[in-house]
N, C-alpha and C. Protein backbone atom coordinates (compact mmCIF):
# COMPACT_ATOMS: atom_id res chain seq x y z
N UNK A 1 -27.03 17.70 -12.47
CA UNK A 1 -27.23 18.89 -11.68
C UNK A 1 -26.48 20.09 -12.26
N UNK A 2 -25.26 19.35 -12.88
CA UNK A 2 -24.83 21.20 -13.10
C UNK A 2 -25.29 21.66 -14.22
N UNK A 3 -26.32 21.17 -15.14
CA UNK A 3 -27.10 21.82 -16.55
C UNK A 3 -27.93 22.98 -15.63
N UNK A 4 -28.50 22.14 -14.25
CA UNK A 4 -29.48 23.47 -13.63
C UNK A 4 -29.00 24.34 -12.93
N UNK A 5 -27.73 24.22 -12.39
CA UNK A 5 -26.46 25.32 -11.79
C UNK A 5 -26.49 26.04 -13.16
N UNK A 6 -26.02 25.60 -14.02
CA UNK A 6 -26.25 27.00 -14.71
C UNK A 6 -26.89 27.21 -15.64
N UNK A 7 -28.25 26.99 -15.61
CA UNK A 7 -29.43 27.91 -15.80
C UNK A 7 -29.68 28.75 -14.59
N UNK A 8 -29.20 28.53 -13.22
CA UNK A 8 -29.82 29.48 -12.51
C UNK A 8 -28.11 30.32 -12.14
N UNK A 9 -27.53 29.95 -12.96
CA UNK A 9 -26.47 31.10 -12.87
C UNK A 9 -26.43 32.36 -14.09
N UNK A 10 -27.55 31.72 -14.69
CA UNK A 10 -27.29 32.72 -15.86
C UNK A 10 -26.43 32.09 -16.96
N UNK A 11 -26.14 31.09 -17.38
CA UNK A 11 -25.08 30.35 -18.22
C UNK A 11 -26.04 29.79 -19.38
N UNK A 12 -25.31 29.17 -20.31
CA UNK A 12 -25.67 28.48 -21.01
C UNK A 12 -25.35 27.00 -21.09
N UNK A 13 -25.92 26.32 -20.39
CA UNK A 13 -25.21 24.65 -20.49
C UNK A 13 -24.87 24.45 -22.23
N UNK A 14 -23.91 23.24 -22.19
CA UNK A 14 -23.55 22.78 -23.48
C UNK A 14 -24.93 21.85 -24.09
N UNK A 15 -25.06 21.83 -25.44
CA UNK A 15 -26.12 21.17 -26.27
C UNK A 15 -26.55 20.06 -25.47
N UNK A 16 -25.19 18.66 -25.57
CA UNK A 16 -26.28 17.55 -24.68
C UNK A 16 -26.76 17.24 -23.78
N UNK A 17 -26.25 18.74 -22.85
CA UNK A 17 -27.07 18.65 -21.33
C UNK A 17 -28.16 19.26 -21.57
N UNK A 18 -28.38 20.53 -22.60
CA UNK A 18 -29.54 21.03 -22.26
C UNK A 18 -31.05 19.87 -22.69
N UNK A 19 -30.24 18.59 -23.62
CA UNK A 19 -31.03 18.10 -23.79
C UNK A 19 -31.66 16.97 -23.08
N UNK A 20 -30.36 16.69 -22.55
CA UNK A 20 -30.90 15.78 -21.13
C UNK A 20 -31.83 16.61 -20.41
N UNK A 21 -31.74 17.80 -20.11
CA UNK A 21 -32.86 18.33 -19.11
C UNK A 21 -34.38 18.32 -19.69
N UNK A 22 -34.18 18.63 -21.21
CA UNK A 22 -35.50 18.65 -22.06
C UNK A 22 -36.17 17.50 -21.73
N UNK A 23 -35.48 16.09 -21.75
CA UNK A 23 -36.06 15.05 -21.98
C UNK A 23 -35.75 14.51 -20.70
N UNK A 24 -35.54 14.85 -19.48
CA UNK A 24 -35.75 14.95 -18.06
C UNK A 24 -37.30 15.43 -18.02
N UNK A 25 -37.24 16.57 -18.10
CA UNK A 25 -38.78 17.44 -17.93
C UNK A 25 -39.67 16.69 -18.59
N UNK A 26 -39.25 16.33 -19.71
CA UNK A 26 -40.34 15.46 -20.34
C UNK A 26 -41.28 13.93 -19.96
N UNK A 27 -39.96 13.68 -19.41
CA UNK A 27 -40.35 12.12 -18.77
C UNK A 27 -40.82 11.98 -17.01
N UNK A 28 -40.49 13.27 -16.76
CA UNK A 28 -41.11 13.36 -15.40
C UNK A 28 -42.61 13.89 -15.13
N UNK A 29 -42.92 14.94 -16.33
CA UNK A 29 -44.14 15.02 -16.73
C UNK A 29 -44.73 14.30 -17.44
N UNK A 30 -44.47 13.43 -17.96
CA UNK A 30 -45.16 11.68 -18.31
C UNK A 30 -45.42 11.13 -17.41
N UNK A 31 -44.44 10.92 -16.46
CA UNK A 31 -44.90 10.25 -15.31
C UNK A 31 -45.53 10.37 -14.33
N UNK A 32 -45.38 11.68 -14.06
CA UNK A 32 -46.60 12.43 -13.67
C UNK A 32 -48.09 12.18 -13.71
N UNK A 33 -48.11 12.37 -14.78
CA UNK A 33 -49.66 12.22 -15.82
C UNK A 33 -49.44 10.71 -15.70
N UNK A 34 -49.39 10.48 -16.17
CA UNK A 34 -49.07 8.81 -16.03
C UNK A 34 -49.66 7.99 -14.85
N UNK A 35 -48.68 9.05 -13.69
CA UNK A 35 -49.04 7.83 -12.46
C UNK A 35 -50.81 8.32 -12.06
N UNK A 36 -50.75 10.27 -12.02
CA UNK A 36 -52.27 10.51 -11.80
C UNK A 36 -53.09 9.65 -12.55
N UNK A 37 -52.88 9.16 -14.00
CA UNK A 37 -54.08 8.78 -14.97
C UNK A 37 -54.46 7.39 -14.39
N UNK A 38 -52.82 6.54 -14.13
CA UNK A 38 -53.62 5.30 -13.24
C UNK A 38 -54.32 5.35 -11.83
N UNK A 39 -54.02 6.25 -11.43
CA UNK A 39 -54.84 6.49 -10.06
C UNK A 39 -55.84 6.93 -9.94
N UNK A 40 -56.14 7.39 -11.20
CA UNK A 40 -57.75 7.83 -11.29
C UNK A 40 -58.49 6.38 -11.93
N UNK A 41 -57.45 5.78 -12.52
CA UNK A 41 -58.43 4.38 -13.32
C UNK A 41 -58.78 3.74 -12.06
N UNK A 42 -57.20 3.24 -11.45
CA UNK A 42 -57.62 2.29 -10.41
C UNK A 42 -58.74 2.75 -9.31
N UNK A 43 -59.00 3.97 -9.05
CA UNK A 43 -59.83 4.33 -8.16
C UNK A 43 -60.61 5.54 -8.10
N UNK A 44 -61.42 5.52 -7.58
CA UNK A 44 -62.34 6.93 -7.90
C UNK A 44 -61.66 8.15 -6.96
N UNK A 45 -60.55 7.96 -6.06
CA UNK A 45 -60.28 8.76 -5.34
C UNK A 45 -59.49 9.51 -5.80
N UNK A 46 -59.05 10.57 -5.17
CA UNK A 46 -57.98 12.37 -5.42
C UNK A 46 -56.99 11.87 -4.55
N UNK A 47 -56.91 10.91 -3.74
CA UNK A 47 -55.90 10.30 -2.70
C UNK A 47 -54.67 9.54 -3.63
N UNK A 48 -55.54 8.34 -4.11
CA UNK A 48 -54.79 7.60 -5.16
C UNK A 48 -54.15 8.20 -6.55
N UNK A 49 -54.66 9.02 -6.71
CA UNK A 49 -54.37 9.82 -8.11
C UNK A 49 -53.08 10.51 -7.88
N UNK A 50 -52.72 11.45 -6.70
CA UNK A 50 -52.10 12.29 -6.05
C UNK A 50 -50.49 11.01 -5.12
N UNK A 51 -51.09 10.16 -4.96
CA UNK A 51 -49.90 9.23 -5.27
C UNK A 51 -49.48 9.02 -6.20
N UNK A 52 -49.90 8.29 -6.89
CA UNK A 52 -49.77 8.13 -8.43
C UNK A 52 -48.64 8.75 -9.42
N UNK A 53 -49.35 10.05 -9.04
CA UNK A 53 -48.48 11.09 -9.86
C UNK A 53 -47.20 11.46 -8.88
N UNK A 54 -47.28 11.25 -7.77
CA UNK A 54 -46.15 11.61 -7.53
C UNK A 54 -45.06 10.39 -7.46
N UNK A 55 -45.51 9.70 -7.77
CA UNK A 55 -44.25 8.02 -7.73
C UNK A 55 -44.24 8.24 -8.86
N UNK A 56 -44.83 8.52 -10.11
CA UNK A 56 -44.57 8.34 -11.65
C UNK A 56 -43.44 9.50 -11.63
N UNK A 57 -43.48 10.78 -11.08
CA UNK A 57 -42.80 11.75 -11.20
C UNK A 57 -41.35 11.18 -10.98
N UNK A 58 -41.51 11.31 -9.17
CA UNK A 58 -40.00 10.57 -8.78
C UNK A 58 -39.39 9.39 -9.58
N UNK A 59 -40.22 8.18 -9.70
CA UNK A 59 -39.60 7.65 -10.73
C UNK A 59 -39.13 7.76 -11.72
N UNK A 60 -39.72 8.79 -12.32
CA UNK A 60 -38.96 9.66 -14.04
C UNK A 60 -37.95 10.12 -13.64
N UNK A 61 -37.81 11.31 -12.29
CA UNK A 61 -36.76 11.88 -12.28
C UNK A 61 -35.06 10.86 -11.87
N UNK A 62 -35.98 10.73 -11.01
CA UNK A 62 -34.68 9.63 -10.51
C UNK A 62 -34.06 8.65 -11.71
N UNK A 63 -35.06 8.16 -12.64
CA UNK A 63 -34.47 7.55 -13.97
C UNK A 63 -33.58 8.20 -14.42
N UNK A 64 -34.05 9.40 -15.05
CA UNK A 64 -33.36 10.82 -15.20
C UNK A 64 -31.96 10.67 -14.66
N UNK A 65 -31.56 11.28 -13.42
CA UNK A 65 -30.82 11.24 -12.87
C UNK A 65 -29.90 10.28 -12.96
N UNK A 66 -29.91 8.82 -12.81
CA UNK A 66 -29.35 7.27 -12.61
C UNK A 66 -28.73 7.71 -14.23
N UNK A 67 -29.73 8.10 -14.96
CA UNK A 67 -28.99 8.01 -16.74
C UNK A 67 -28.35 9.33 -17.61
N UNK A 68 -28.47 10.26 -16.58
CA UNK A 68 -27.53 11.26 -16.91
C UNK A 68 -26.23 10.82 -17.79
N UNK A 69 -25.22 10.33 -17.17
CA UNK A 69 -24.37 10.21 -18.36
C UNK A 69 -24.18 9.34 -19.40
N UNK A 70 -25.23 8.78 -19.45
CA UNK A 70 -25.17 7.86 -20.72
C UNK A 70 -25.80 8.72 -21.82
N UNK A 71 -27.29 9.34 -21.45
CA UNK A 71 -27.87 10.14 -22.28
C UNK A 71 -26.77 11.21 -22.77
N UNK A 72 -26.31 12.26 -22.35
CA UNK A 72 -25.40 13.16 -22.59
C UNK A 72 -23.95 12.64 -23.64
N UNK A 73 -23.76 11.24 -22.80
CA UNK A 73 -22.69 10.62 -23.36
C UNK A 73 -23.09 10.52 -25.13
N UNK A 74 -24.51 9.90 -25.31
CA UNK A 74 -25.02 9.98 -26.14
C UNK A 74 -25.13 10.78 -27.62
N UNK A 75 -25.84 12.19 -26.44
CA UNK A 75 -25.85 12.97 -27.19
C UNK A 75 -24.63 13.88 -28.04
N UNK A 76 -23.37 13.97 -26.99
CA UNK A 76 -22.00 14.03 -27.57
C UNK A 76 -21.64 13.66 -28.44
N UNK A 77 -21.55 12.26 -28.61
CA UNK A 77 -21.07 11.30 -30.08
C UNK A 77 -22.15 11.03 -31.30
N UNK A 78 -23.18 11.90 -30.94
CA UNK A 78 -24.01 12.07 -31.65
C UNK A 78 -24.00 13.80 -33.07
N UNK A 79 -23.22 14.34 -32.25
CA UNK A 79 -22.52 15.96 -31.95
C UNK A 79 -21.66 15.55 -33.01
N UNK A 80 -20.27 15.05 -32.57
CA UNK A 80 -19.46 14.65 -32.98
C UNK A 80 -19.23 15.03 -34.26
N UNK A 81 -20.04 14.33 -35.35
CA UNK A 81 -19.60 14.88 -36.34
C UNK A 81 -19.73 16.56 -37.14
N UNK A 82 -21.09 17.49 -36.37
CA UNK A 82 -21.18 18.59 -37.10
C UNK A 82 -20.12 19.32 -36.49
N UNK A 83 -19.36 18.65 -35.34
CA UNK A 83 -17.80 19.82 -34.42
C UNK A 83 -17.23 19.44 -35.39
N UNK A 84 -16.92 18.39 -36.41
CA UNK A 84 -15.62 17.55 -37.11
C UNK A 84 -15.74 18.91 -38.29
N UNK A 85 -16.89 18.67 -38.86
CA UNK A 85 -16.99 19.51 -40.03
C UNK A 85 -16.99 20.49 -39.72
N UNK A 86 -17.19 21.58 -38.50
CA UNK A 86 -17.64 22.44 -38.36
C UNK A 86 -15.78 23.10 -37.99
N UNK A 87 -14.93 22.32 -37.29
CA UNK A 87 -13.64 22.36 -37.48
C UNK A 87 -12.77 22.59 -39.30
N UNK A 88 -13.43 20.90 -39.80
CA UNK A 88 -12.42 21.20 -41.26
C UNK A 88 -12.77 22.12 -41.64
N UNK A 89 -13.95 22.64 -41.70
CA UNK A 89 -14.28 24.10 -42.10
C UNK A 89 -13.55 25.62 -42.13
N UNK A 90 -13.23 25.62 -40.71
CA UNK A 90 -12.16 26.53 -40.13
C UNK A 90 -11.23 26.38 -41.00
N UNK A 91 -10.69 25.46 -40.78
CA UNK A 91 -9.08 24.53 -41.32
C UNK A 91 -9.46 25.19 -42.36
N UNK A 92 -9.77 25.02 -43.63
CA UNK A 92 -9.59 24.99 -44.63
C UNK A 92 -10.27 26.71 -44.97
N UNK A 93 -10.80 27.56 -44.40
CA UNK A 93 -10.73 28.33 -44.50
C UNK A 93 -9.50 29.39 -44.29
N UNK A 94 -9.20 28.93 -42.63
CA UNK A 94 -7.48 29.12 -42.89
C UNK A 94 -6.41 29.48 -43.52
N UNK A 95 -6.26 28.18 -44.77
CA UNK A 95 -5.37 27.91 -45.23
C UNK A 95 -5.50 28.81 -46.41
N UNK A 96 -6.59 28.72 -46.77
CA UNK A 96 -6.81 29.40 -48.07
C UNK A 96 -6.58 31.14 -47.63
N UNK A 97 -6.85 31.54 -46.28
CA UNK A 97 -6.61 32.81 -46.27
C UNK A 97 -5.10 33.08 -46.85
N UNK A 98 -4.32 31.85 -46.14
CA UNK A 98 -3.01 32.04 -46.66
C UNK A 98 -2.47 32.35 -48.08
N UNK A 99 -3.16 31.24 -48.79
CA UNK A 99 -3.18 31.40 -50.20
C UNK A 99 -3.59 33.03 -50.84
N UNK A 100 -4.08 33.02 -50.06
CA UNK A 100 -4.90 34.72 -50.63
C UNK A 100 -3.54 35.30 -50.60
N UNK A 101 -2.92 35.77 -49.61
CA UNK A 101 -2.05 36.54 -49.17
C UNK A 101 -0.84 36.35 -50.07
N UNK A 102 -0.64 34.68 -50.28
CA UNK A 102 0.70 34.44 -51.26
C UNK A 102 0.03 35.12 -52.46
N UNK A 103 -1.26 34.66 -52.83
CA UNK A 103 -1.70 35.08 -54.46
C UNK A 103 -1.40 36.48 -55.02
N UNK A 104 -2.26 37.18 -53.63
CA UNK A 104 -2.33 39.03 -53.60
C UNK A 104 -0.30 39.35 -53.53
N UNK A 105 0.73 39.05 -53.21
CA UNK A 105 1.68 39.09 -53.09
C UNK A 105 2.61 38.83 -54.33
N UNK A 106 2.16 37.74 -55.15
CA UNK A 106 2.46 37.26 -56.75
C UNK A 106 2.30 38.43 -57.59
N UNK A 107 0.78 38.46 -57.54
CA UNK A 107 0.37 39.73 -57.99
C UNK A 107 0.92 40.88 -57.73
N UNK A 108 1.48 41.51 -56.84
CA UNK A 108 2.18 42.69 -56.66
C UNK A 108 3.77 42.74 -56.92
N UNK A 109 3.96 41.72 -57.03
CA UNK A 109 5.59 41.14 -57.67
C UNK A 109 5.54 41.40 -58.62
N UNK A 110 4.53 41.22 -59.85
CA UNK A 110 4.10 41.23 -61.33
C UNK A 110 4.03 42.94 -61.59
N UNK A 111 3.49 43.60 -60.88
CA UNK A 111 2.74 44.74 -61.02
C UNK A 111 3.36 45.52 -60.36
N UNK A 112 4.62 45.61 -59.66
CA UNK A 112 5.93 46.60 -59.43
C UNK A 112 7.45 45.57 -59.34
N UNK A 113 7.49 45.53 -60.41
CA UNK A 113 8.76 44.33 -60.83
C UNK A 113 10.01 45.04 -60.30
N UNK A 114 11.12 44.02 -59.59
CA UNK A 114 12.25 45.32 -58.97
C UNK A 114 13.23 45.46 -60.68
N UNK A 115 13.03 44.84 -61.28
CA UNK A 115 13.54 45.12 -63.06
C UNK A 115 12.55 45.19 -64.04
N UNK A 116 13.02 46.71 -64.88
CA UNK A 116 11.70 47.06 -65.26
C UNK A 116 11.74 45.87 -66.89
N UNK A 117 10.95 45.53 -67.14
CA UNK A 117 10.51 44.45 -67.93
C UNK A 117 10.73 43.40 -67.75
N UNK A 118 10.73 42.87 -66.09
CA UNK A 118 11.20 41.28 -65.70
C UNK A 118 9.73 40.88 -65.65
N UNK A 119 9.10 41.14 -65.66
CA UNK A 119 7.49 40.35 -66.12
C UNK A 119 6.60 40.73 -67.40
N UNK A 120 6.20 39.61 -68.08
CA UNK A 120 5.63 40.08 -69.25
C UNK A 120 4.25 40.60 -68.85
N UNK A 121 3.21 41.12 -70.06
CA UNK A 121 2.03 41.86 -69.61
C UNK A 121 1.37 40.39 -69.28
N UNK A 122 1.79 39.44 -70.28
CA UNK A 122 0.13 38.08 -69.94
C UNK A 122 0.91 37.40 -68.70
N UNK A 123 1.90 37.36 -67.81
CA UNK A 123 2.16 37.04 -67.28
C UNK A 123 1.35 37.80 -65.35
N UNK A 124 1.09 39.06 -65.79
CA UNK A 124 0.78 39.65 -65.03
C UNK A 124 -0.47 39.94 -64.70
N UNK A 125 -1.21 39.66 -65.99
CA UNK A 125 -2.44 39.61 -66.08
C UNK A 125 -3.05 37.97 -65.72
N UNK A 126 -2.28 36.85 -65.56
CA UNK A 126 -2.42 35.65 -65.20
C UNK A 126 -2.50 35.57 -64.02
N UNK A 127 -1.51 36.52 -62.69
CA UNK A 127 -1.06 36.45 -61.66
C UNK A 127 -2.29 37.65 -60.88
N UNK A 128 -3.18 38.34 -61.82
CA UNK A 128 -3.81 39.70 -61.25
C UNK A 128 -5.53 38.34 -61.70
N UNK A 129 -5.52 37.45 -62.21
CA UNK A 129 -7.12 36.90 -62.45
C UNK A 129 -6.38 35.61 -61.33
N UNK A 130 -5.47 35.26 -61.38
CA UNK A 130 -5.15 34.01 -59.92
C UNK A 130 -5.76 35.18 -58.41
N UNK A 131 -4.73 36.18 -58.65
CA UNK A 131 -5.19 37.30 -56.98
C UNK A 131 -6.89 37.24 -57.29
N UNK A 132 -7.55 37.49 -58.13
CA UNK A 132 -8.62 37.87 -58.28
C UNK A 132 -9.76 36.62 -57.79
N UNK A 133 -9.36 35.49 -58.50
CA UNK A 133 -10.17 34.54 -57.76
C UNK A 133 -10.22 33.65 -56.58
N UNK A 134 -8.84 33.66 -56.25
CA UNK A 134 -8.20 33.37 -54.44
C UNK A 134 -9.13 34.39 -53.34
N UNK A 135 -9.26 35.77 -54.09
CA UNK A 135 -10.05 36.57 -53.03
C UNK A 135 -11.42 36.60 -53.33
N UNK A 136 -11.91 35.97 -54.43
CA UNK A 136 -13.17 35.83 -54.25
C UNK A 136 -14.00 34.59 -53.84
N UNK A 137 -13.35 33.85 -53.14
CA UNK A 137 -13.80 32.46 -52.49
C UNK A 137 -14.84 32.90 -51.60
N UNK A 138 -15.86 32.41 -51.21
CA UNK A 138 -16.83 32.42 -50.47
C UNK A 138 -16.76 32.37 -49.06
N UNK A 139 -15.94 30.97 -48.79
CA UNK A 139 -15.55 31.00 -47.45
C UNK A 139 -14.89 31.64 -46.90
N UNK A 140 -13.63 32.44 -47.57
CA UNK A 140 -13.07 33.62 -46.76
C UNK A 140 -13.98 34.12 -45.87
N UNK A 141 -13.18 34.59 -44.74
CA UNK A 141 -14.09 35.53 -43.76
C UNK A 141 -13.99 36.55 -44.22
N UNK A 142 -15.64 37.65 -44.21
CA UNK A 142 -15.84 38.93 -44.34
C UNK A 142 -14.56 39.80 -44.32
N UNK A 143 -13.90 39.92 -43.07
CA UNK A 143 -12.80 41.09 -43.07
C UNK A 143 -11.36 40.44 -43.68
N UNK A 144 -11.11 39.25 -44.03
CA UNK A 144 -10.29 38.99 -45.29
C UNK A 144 -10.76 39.36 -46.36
N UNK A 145 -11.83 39.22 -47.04
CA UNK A 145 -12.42 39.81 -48.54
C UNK A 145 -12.41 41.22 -48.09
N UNK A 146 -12.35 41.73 -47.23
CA UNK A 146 -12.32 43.30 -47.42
C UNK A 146 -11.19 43.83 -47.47
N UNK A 147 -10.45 43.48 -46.76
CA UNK A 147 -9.38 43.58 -46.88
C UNK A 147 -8.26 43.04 -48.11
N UNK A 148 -8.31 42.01 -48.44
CA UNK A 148 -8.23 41.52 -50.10
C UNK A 148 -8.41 42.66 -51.00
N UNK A 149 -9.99 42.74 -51.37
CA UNK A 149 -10.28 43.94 -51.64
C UNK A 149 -9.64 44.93 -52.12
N UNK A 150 -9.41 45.90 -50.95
CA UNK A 150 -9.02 46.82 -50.58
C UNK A 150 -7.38 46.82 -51.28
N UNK A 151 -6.58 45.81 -50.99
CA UNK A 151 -5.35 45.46 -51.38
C UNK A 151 -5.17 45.74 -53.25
N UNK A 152 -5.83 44.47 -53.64
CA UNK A 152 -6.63 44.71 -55.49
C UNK A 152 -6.29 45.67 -55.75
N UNK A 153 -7.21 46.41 -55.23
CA UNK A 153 -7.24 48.40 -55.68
C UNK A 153 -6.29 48.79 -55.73
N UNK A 154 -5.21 48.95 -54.82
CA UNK A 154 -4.84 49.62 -54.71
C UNK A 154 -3.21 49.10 -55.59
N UNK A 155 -3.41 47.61 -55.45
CA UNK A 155 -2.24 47.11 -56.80
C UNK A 155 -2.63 47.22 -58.01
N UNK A 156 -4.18 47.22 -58.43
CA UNK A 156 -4.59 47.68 -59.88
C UNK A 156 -4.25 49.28 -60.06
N UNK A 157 -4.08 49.90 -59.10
CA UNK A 157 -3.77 51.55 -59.33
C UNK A 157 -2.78 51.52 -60.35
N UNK A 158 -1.94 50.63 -59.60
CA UNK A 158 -0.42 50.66 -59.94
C UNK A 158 0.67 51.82 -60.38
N UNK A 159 0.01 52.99 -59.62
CA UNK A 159 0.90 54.13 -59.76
C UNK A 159 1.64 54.36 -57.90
N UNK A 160 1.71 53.76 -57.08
CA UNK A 160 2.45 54.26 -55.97
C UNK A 160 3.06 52.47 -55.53
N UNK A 161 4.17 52.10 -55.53
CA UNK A 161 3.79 50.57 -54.87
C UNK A 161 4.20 50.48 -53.35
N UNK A 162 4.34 52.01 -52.83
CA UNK A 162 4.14 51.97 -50.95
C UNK A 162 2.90 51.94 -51.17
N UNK A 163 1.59 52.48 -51.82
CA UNK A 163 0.07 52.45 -50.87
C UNK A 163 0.13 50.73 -51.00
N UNK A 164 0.32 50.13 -52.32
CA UNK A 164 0.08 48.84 -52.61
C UNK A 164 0.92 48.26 -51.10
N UNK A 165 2.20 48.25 -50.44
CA UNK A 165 2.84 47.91 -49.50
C UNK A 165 2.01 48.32 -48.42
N UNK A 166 1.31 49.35 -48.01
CA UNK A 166 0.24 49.53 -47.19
C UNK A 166 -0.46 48.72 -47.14
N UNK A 167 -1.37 48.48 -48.22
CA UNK A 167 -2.60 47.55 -48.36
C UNK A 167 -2.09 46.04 -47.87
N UNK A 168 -1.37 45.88 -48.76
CA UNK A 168 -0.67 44.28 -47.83
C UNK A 168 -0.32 44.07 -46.79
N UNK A 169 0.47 45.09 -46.17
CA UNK A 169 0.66 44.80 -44.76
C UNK A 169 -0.95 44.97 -44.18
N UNK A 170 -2.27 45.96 -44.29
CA UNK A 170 -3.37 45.56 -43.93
C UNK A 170 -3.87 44.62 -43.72
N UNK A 171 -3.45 43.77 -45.11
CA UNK A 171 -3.98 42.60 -45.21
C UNK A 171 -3.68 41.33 -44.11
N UNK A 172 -2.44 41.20 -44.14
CA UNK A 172 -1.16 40.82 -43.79
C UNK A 172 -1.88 40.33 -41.64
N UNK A 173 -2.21 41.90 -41.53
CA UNK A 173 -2.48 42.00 -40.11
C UNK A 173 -3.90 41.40 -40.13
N UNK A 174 -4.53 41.75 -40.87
CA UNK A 174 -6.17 41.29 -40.89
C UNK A 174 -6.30 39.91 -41.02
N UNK A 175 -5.48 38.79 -41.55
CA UNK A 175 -5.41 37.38 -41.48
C UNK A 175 -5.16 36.72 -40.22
N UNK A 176 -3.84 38.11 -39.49
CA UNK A 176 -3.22 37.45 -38.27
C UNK A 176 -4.16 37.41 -37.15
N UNK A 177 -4.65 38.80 -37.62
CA UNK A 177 -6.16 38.63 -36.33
C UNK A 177 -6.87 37.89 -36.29
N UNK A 178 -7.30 37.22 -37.68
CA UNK A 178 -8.32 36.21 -38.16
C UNK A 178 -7.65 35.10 -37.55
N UNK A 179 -6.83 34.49 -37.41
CA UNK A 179 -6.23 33.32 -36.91
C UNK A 179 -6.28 33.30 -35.73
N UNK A 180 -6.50 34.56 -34.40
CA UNK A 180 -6.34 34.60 -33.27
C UNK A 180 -4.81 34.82 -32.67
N UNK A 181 -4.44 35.97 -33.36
CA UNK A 181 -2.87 36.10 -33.33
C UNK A 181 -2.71 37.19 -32.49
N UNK A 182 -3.90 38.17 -32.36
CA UNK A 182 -3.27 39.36 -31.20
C UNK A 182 -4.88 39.19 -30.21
């Protein structure tokens, strides 16, 4: 009952109820048809038919009903695994945002050194193609790669390293939001 509480609340039931109701409707309109079709075999009458269909009905529904949570139960552990993946997914998108942030951070260590020649050029150029391909991962979310991005630039400038300190803290905040932090 409560898949049809809320359809008539305006809601969206969860996946394996809406499918219990699918295959509710389905089997009650089988039975339906069903009980009319034998009531027209067994007899030439609109009397018998009109029983028929309505015991095939009730019987579907009430099946229905009696197996509600097994079906649902069903359909859950059936679920199961695209939530699993659909989780490590997250996870591991996550983590890697993190990585971004350490990478883009390496990189700006390299590219405003607090001693001037404490990083060599191939050293910096190792640490600016690591930032470079940490932020071009796929799974990042949209407003991490933009923000990434945005960061790049403004450490490839490499003539101010407050805008570059800008851009990171952008960044910085744009992960935390991504995580569900404010």
């Amino acid at each position: 009952m409560s898949g049809v509480l809320c359809i008539l609340l305006g809601m969206t039931p969860p996946l394996p109820v809406r499918l219990h109701l699918m295959i509710t409707f389905m089997m009650a309109l089988a039975g339906t048809f069903a009980g009319a079709s034998l009531g027209l075999a067994l007899s030439s009458g609109r009397i018998l038919a009109v029983v028929g269909a309505v015991a095939g009905g009730l019987g579907a529904g009430i099946w229905a009903l009696l197996s509600r949570r097994q079906v649902v139960g069903f359909f859950q552990e059936l679920l199961r695994p695209v939530r699993e993946i659909s989780r490590l997914r997250d996870e591991k998108a996550e983590a890697h945002t993190g990585n971004v942030v350490a990478g883009l951070y390496m990189y700006q260590a390299a590219r405003f050194p607090l001693a001037q020649g404490g990083v060599s050029a191939a050293e910096c150029e190792a640490r600016r193609t690591v930032a470079y391909q940490l932020s071009a991962y796929e799974g990042l979310p949209r407003q991490v790669q933009v923000a990434a991005a945005a960061a790049l630039e403004a450490i490839d400038q490499g003539k101010d390293a407050e805008t570059a300190a800008e851009a990171m803290s952008e960044l910085r905040v744009t992960v935390y939001e991504h995580r569900g932090g404010l």
